[in-house]
N, C-alpha and C. Protein backbone atom coordinates (compact mmCIF):
# COMPACT_ATOMS: atom_id res chain seq x y z
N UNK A 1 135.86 92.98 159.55
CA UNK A 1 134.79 92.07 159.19
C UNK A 1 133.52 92.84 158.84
N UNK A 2 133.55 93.79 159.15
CA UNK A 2 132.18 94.91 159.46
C UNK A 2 131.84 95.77 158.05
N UNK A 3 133.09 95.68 157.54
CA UNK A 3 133.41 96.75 156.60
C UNK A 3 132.66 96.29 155.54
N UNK A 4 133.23 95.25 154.99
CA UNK A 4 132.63 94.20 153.54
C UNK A 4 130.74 93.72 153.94
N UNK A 5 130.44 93.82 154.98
CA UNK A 5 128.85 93.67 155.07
C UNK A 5 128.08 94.82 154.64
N UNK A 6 128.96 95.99 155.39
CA UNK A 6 128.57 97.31 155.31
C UNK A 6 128.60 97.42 153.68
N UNK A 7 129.80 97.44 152.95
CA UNK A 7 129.85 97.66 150.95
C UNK A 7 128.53 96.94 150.41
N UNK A 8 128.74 95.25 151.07
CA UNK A 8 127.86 94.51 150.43
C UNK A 8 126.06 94.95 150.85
N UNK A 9 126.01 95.19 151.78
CA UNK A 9 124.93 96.01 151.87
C UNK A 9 124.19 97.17 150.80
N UNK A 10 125.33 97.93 151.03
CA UNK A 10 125.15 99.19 150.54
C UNK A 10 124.90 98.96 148.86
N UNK A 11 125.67 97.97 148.27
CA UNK A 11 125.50 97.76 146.73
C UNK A 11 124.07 96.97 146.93
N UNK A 12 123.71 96.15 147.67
CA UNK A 12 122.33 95.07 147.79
C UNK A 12 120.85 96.60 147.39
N UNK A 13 121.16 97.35 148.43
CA UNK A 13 120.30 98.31 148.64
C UNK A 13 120.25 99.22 147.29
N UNK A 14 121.33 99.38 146.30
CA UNK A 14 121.20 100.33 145.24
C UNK A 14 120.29 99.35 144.15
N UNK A 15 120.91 98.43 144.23
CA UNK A 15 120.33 97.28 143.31
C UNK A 15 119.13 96.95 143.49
N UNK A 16 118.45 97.14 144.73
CA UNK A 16 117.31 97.23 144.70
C UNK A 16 116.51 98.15 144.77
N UNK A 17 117.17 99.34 144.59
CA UNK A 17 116.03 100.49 144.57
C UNK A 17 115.76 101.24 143.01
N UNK A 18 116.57 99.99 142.01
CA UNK A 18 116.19 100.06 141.00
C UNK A 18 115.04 99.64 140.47
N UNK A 19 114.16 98.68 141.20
CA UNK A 19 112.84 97.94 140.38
C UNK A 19 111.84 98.63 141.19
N UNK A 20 112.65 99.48 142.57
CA UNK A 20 111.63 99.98 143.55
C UNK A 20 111.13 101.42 142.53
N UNK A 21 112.49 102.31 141.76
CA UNK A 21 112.09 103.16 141.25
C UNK A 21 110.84 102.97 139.97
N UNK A 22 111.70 101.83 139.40
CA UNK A 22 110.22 101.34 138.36
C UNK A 22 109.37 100.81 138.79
N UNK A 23 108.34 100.39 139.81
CA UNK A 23 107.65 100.60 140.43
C UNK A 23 106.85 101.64 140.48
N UNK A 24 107.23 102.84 141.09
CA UNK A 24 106.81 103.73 141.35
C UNK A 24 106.49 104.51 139.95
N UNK A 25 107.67 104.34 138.91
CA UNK A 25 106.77 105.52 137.82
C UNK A 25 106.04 104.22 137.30
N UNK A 26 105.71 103.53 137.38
CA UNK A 26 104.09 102.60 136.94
C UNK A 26 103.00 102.92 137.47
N UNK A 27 103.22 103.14 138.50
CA UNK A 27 102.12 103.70 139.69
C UNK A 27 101.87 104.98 139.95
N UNK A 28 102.67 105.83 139.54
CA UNK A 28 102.70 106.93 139.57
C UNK A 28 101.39 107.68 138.74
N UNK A 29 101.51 107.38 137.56
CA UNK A 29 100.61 107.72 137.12
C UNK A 29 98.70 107.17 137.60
N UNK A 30 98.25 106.32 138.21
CA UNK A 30 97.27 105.82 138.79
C UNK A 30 96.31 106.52 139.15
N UNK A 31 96.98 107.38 139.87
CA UNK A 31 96.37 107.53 141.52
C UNK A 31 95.66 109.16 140.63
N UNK A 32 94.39 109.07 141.02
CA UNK A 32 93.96 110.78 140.01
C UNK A 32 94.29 111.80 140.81
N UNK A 33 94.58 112.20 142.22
CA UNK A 33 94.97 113.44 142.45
C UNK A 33 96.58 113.51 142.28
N UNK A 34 97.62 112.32 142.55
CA UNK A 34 98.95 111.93 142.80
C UNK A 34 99.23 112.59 140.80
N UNK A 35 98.41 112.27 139.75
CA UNK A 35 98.56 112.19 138.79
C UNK A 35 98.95 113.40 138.76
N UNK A 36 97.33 114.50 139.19
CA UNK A 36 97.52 116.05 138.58
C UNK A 36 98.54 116.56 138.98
N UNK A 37 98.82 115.69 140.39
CA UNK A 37 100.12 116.88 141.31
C UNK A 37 101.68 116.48 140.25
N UNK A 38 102.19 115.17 139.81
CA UNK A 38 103.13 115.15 138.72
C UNK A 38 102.94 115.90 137.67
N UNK A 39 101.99 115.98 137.41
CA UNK A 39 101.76 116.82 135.86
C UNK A 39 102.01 117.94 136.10
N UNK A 40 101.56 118.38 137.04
CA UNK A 40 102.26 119.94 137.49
C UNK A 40 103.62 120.01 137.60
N UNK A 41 104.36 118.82 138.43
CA UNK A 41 105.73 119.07 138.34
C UNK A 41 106.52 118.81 137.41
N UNK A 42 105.79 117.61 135.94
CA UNK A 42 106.55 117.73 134.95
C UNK A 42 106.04 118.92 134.02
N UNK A 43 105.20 119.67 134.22
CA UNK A 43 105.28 121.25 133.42
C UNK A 43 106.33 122.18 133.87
N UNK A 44 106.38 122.07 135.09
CA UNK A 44 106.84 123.43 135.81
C UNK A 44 108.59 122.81 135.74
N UNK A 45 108.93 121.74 135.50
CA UNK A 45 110.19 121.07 134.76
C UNK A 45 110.44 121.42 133.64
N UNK A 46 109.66 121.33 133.20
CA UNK A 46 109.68 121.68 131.50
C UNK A 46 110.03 122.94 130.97
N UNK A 47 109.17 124.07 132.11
CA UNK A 47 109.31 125.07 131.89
C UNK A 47 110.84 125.76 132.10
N UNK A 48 111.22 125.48 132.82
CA UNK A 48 112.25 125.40 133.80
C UNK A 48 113.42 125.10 132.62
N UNK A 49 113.03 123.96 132.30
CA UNK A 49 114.35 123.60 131.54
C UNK A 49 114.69 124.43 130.16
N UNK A 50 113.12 124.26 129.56
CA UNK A 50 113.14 124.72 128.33
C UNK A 50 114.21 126.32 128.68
N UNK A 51 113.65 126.88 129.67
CA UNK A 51 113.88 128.18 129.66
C UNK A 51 115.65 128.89 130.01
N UNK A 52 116.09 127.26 130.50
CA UNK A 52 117.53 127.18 130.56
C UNK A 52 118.26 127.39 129.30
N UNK A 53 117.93 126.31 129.00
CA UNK A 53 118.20 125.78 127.83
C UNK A 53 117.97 127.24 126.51
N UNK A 54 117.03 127.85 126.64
CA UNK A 54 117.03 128.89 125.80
C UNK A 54 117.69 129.70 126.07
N UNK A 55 118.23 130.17 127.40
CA UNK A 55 119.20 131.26 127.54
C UNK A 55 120.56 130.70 126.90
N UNK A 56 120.99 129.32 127.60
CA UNK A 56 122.33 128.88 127.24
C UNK A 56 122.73 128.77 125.48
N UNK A 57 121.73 128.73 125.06
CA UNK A 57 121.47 129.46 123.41
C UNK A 57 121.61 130.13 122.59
N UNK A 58 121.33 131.23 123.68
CA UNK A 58 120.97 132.84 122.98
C UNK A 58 119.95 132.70 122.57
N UNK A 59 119.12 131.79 122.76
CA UNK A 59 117.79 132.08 122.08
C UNK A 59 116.43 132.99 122.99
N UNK A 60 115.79 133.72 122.51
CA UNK A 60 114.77 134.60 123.18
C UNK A 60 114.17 133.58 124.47
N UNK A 61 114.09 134.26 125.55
CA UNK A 61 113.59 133.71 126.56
C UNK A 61 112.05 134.08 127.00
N UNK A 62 111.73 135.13 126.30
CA UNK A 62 110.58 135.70 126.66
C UNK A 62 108.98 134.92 126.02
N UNK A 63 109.29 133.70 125.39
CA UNK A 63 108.49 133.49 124.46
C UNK A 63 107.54 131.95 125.23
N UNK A 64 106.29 131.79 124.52
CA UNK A 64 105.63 130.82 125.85
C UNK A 64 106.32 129.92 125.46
N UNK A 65 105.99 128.73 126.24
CA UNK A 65 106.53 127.72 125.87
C UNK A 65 105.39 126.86 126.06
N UNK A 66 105.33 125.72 124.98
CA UNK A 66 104.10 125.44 125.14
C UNK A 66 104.00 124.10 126.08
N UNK A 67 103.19 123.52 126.81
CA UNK A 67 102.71 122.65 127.78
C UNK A 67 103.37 121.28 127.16
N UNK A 68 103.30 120.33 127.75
CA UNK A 68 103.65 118.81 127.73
C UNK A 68 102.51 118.40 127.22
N UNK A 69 102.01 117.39 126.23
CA UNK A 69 100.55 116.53 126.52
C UNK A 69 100.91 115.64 127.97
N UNK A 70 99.48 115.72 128.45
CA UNK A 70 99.15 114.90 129.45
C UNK A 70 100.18 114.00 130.44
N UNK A 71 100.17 112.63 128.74
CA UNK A 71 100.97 111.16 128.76
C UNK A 71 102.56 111.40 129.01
N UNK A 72 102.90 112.71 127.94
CA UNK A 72 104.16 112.83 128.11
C UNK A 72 104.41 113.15 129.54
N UNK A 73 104.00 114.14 129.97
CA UNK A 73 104.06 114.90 131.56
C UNK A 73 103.99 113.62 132.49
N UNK A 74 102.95 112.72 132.56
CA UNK A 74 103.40 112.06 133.55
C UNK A 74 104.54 110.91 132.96
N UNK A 75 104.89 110.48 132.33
CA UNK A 75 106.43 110.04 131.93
C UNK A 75 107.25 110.65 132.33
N UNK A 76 107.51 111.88 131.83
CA UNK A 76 108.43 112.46 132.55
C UNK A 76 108.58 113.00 134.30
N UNK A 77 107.39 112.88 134.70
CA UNK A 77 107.09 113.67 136.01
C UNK A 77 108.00 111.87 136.63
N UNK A 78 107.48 110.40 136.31
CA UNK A 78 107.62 109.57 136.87
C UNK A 78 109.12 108.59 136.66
N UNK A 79 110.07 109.47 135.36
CA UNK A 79 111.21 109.48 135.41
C UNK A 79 111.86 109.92 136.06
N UNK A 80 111.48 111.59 136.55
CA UNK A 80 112.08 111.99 137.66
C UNK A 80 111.81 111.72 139.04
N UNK A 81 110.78 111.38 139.29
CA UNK A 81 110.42 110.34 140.40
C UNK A 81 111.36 109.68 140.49
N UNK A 82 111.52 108.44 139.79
CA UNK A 82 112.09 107.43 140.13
C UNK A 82 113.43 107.74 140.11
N UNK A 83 114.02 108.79 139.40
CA UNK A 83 115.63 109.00 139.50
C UNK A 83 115.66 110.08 140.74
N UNK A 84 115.14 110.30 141.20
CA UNK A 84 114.56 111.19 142.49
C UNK A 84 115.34 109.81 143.21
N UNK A 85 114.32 108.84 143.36
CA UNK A 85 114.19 107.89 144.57
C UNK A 85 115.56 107.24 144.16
N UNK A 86 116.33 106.74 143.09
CA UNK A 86 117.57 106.08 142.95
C UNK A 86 118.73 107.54 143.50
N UNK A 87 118.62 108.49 143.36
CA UNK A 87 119.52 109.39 143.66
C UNK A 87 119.43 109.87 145.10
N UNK A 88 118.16 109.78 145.91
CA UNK A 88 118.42 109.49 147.19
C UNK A 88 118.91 108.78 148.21
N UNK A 89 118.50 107.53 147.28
CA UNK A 89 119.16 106.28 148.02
C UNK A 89 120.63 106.01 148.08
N UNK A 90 121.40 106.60 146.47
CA UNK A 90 122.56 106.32 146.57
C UNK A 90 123.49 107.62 147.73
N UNK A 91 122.75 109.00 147.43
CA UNK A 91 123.13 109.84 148.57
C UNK A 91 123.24 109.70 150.00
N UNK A 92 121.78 108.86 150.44
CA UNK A 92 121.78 108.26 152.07
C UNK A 92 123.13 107.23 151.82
N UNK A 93 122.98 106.44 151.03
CA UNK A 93 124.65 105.37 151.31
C UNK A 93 125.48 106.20 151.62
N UNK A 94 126.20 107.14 150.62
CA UNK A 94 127.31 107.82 150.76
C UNK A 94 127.66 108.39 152.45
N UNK A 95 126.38 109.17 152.39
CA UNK A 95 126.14 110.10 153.58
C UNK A 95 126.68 109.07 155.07
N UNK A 96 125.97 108.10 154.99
CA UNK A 96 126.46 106.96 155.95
C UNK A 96 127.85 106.44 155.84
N UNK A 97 128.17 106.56 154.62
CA UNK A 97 129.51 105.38 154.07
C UNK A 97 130.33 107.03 154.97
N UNK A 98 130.32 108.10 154.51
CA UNK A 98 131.08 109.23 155.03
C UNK A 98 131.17 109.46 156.50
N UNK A 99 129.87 109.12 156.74
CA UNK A 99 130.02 109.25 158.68
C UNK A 99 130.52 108.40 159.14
N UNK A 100 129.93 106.89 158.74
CA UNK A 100 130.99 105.57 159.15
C UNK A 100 132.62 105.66 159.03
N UNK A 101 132.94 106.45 157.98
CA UNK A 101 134.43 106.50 157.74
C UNK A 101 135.17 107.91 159.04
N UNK A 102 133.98 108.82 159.40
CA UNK A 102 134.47 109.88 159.97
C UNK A 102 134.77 109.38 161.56
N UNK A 103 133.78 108.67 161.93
CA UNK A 103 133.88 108.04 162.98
C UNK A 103 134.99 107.18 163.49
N UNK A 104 135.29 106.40 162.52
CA UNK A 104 136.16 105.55 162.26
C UNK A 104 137.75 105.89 162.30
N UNK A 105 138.04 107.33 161.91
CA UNK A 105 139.05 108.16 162.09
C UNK A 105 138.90 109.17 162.98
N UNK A 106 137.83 109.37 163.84
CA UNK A 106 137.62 109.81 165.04
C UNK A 106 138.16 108.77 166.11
N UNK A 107 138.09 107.77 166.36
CA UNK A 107 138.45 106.73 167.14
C UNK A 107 139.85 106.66 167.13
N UNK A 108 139.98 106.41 165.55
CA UNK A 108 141.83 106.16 165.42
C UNK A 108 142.53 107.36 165.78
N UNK A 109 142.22 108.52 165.63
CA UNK A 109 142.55 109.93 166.27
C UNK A 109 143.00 109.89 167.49
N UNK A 110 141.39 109.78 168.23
CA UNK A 110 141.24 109.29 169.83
C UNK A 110 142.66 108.31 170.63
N UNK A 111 142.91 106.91 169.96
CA UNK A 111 143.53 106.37 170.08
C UNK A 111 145.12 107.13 170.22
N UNK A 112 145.20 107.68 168.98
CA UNK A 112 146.64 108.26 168.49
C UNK A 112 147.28 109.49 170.05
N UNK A 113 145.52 110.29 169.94
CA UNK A 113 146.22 111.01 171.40
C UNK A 113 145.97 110.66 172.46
N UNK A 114 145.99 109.43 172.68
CA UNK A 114 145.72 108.62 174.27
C UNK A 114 147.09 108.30 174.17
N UNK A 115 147.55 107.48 173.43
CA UNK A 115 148.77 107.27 172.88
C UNK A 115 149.91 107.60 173.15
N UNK A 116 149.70 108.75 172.56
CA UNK A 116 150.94 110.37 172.54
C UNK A 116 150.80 110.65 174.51
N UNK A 117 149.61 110.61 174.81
CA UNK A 117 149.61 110.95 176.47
C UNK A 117 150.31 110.78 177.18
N UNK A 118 150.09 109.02 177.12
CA UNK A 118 150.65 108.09 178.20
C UNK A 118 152.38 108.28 177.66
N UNK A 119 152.44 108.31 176.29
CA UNK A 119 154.50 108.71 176.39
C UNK A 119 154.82 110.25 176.77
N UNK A 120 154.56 110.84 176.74
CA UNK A 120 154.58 112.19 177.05
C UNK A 120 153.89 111.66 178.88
N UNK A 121 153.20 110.79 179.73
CA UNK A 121 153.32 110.84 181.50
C UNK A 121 154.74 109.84 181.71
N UNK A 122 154.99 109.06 180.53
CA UNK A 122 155.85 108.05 181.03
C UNK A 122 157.56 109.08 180.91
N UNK A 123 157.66 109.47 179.38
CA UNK A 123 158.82 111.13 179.25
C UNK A 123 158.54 111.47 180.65
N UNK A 124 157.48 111.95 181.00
CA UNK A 124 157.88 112.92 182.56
C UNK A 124 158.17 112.19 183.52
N UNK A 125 158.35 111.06 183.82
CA UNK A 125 158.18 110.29 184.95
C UNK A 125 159.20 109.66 184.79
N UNK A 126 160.14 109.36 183.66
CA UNK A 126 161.50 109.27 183.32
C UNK A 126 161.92 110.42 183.74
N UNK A 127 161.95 111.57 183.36
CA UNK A 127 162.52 112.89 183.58
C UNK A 127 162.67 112.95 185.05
N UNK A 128 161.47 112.86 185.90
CA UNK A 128 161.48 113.25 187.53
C UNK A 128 162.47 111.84 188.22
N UNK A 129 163.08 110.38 187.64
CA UNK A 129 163.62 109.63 187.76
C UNK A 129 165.05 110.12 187.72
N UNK A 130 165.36 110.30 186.68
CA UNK A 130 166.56 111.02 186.35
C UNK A 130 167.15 112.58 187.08
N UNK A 131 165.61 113.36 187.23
CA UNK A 131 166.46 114.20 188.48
C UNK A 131 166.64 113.88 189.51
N UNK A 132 165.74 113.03 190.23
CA UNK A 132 166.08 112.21 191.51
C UNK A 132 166.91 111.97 191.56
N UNK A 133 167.53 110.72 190.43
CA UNK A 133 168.79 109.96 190.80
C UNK A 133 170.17 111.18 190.60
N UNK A 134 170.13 112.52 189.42
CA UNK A 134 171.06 113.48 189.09
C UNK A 134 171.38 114.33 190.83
N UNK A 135 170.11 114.18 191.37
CA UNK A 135 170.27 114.98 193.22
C UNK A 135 170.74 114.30 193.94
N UNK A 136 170.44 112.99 193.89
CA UNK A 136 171.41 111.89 194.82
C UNK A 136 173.01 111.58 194.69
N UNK A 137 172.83 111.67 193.06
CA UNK A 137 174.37 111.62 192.86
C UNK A 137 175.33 112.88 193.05
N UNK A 138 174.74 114.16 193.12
CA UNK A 138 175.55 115.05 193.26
C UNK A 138 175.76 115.28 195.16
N UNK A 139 174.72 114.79 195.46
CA UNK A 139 174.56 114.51 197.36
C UNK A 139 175.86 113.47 197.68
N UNK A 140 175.71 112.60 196.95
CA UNK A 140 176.78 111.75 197.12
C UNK A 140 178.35 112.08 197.00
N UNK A 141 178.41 112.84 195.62
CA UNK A 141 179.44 113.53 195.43
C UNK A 141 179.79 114.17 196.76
N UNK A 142 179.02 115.46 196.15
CA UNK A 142 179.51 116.15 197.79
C UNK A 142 179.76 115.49 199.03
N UNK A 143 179.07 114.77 199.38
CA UNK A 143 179.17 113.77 200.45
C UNK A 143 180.76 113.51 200.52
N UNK A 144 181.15 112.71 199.42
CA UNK A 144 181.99 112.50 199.49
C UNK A 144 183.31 112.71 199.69
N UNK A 145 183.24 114.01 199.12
CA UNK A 145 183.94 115.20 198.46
C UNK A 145 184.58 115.70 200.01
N UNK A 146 183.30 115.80 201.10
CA UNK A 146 183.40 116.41 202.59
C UNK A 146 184.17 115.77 203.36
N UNK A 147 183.84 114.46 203.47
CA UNK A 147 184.50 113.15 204.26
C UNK A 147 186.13 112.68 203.29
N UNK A 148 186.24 113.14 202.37
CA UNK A 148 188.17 112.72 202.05
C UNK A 148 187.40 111.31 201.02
N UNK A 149 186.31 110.87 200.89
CA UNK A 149 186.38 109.45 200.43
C UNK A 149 186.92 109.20 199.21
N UNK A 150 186.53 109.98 198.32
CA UNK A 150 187.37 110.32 197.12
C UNK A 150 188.98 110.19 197.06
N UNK A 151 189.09 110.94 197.97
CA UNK A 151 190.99 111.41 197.86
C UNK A 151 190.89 109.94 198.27
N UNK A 152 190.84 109.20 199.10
CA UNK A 152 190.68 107.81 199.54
C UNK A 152 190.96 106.81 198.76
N UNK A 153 190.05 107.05 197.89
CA UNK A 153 189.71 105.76 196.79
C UNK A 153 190.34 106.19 196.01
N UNK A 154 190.92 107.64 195.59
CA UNK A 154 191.93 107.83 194.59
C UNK A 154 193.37 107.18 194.90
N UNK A 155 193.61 107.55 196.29
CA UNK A 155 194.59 107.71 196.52
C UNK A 155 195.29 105.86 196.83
N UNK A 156 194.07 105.10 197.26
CA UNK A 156 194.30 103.58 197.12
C UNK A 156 194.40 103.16 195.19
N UNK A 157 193.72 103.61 194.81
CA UNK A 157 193.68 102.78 193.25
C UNK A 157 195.70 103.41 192.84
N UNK A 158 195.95 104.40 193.36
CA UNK A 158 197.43 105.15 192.55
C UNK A 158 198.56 103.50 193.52
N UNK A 159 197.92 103.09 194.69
CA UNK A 159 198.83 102.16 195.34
C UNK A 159 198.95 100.71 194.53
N UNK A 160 197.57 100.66 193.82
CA UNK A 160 197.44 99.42 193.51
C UNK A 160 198.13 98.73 192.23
């Protein structure tokens, strides 16, 4: 029953951290110190990439690269924001959906060698049954064997 609240959850929460991400790159740009600090991280992105991107090329890497305007930088700084915040959120699900499942086969584990225990005390406790009764019966034998009862009971069943 637990399971399908838990999915339905987990999809409720992605679905909404889609208008949460657009949100945030609307706002993102606002705020005047929040601004400069994106603009820095969509340059130092930029740089970054461009400079990937030029090796995977062959193209010269040594060469400047020139800056973002402004508008563009925070667009992009607040795209990655927000796919920041959708790619966390779907990671915390997983991360949970993975421990919930680990747990979950931790238990059934648990179970499996509680399980295996109790037949493996009940095997031994059959076993110490069976030598009991294998010592009694050979006591008996002998017993028997001493006192003639045997030759006895053989020797009545050959009359009968």
């Amino acid at each position: 029953m637990i399971l399908p609240v838990v999915k339905l959850g987990t999809l409720a929460l992605r679905t909404i951290c889609k208008p949460i991400a657009n949100r945030l790159k609307k706002e993102a740009g606002l705020h005047p110190r929040f601004r400069q600090f994106i603009i820095n991280i969509a340059q130092a992105n930029h740089r970054f990439t461009t400079t990937v991107q030029r090796h995977i090329y062959g193209h010269a890497t040594n060469v400047a690269i020139r800056p973002l305007d402004e508008e563009k930088a925070v667009q992009a700084a607040a795209d990655l924001i927000g796919e920041l915040f959708v790619f966390t959120v779907a990671a915390a699900a997983v991360t949970f959906e993975v421990q919930r499942s680990s747990r979950s086969e931790a238990r059934k584990e648990e179970m499996r060698i509680r399980e295996l225990q109790e037949m493996k005390q009940k095997d031994e406790e059959i076993a110490r049954k069976l030598n009991f009764l294998n010592r009694n019966w050979k006591s008996w034998n002998n017993l028997s064997k001493n006192e003639g009862l045997l030759a006895f009971s053989t020797s009545g069943m050959a009359m009968c």
